[in-house]
C-alpha atoms as a PDB file:
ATOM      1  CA  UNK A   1     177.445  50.371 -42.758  1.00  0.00           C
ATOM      2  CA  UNK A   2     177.813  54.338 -43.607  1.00  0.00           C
ATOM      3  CA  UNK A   3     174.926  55.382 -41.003  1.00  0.00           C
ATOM      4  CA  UNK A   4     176.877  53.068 -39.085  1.00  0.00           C
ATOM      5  CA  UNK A   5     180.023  54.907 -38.837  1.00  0.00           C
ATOM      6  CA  UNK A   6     177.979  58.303 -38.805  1.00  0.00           C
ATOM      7  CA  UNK A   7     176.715  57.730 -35.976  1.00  0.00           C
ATOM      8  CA  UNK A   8     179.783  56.040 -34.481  1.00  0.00           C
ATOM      9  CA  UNK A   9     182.085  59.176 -35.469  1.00  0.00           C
ATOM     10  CA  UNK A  10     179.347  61.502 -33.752  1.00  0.00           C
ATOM     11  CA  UNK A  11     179.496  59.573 -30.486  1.00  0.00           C
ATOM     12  CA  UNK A  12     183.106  59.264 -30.776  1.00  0.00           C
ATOM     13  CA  UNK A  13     183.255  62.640 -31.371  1.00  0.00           C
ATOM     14  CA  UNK A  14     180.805  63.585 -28.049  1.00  0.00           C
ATOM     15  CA  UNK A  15     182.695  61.473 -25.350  1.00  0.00           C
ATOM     16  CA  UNK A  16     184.295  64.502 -23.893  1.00  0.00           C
ATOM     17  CA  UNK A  17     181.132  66.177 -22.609  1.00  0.00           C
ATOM     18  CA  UNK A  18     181.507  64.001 -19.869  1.00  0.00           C
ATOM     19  CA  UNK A  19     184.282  65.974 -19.095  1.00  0.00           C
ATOM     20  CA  UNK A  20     182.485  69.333 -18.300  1.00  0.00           C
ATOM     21  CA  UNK A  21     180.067  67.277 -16.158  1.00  0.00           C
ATOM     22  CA  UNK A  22     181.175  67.457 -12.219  1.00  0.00           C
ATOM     23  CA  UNK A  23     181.721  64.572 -10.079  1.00  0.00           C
ATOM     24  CA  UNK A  24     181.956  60.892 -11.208  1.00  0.00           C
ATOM     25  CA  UNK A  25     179.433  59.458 -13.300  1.00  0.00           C
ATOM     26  CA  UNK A  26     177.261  57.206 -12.167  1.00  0.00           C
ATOM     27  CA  UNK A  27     178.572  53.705 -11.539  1.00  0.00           C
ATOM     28  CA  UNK A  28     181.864  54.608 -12.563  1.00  0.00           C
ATOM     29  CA  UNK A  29     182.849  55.669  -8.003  1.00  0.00           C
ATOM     30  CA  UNK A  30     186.611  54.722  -7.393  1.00  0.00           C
ATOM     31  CA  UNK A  31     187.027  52.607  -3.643  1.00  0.00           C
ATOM     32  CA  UNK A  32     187.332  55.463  -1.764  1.00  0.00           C
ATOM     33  CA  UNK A  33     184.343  57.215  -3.381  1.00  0.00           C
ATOM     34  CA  UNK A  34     182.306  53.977  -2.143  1.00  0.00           C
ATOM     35  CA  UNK A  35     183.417  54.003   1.043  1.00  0.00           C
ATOM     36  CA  UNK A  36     182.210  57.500   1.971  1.00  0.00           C
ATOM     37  CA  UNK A  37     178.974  56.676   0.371  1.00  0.00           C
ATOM     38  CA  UNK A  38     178.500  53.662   1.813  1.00  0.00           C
ATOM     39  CA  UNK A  39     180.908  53.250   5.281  1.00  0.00           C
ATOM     40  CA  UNK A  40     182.782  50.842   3.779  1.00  0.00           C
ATOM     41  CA  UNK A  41     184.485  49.084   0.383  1.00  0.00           C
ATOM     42  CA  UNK A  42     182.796  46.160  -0.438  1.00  0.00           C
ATOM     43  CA  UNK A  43     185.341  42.662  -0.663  1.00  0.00           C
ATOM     44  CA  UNK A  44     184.702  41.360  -3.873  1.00  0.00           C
ATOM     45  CA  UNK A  45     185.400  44.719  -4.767  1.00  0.00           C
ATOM     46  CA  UNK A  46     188.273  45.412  -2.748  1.00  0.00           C
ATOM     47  CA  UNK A  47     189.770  41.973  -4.027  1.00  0.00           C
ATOM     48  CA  UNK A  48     188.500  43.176  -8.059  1.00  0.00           C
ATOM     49  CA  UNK A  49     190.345  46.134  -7.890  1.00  0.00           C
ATOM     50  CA  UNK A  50     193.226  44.694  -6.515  1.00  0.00           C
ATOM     51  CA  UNK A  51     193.665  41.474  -9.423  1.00  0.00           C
ATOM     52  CA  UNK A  52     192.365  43.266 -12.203  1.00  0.00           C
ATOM     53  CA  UNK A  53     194.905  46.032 -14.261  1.00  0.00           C
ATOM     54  CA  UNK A  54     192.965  48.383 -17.112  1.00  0.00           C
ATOM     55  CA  UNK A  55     194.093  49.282 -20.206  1.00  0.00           C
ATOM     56  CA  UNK A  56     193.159  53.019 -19.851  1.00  0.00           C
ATOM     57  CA  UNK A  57     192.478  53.796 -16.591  1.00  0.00           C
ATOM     58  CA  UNK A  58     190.433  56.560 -16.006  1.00  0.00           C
ATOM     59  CA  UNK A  59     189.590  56.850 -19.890  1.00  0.00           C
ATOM     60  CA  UNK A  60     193.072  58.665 -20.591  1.00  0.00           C
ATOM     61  CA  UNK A  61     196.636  57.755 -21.818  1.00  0.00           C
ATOM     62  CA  UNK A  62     199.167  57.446 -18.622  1.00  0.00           C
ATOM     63  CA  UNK A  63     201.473  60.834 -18.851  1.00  0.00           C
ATOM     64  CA  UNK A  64     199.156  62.582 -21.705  1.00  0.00           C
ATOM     65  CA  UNK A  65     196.831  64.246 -19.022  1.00  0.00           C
ATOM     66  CA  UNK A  66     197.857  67.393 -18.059  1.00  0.00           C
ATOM     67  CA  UNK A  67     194.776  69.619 -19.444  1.00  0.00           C
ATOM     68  CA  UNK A  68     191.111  69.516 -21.076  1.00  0.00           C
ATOM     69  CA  UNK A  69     192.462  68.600 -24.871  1.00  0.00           C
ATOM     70  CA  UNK A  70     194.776  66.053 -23.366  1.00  0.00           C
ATOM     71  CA  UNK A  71     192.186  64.829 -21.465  1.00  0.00           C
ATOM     72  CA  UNK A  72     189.678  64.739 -24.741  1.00  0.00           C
ATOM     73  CA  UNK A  73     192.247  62.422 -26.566  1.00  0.00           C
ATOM     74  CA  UNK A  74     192.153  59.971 -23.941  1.00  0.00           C
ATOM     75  CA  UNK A  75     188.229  60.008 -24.020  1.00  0.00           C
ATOM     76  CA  UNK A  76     188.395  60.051 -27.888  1.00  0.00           C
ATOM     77  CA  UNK A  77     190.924  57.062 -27.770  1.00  0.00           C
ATOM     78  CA  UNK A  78     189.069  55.327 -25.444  1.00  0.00           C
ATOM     79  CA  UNK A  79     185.705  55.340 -27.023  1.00  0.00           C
ATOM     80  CA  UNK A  80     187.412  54.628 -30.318  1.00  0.00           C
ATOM     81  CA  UNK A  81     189.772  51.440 -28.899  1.00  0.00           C
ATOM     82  CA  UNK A  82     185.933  50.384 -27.314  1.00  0.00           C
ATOM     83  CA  UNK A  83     184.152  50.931 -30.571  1.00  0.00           C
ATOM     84  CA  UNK A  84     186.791  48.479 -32.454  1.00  0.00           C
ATOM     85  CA  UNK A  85     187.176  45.772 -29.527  1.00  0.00           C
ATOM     86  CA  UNK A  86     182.923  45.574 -29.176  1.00  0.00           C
ATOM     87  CA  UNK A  87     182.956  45.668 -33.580  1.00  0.00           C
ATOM     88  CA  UNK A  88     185.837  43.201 -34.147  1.00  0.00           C
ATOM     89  CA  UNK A  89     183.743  40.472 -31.552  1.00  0.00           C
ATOM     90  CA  UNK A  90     180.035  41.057 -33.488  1.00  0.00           C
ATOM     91  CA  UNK A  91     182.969  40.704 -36.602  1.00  0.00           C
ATOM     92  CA  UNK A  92     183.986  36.931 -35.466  1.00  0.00           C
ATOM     93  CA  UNK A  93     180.717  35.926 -33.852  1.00  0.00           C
ATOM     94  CA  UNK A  94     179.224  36.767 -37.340  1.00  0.00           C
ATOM     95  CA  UNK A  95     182.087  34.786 -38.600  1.00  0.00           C
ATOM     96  CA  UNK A  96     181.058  31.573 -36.314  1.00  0.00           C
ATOM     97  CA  UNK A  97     177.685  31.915 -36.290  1.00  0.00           C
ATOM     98  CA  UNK A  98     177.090  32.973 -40.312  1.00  0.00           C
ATOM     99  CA  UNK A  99     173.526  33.288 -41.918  1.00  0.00           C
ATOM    100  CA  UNK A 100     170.749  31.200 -41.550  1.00  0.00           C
ATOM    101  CA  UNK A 101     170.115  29.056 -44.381  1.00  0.00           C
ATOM    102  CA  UNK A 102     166.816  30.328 -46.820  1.00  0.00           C
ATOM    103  CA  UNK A 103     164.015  27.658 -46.963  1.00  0.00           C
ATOM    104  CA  UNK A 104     162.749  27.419 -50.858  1.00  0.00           C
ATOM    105  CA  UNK A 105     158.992  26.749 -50.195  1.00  0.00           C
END
């Protein structure tokens, strides 16, 4: 569990690289970045975007991103809020699932 949150911290820690980076990252295009890639915005995801509302759009806190250490706490936040979501459902499926019974042979 320690190396665990090591390594967690580190990457936690590390998001905002992707800041310095320029453009988008891959897989990560906004609709109009599609479109002048492709001619056009796909429906399903013109209809996604539309239905679907994030939590932290864009990886930051809404009002707290005004310059690069603002920006950082929103990564940092984000990757942390991620890190706890994807831990708490390994947490209950561990829960549900439990250990496999030992065979004495």
């Amino acid at each position: 569990m320690k190396k665990f949150l090591i390594a967690a911290i580190v990457l936690i820690l590390l998001t905002p690289i992707g800041l310095l980076a320029p453009g988008s990252a891959w897989g990560e295009w906004g609709l109009d970045e599609i479109k002048s890639m492709v001619g056009y915005v796909p429906s399903g995801m013109k209809h996604f975007s539309d239905t679907i509302r994030v939590i932290l759009p864009d990886y930051s806190i809404p009002g707290f991103d005004k310059n690069f250490f603002q920006l950082s706490i929103g990564y940092i936040f984000s990757a942390v809020v991620g890190i706890a979501i994807i831990a708490l459902v390994f947490f209950i499926l561990s829960k549900i699932i439990g250990k496999p019974e030992e065979k004495n042979e």
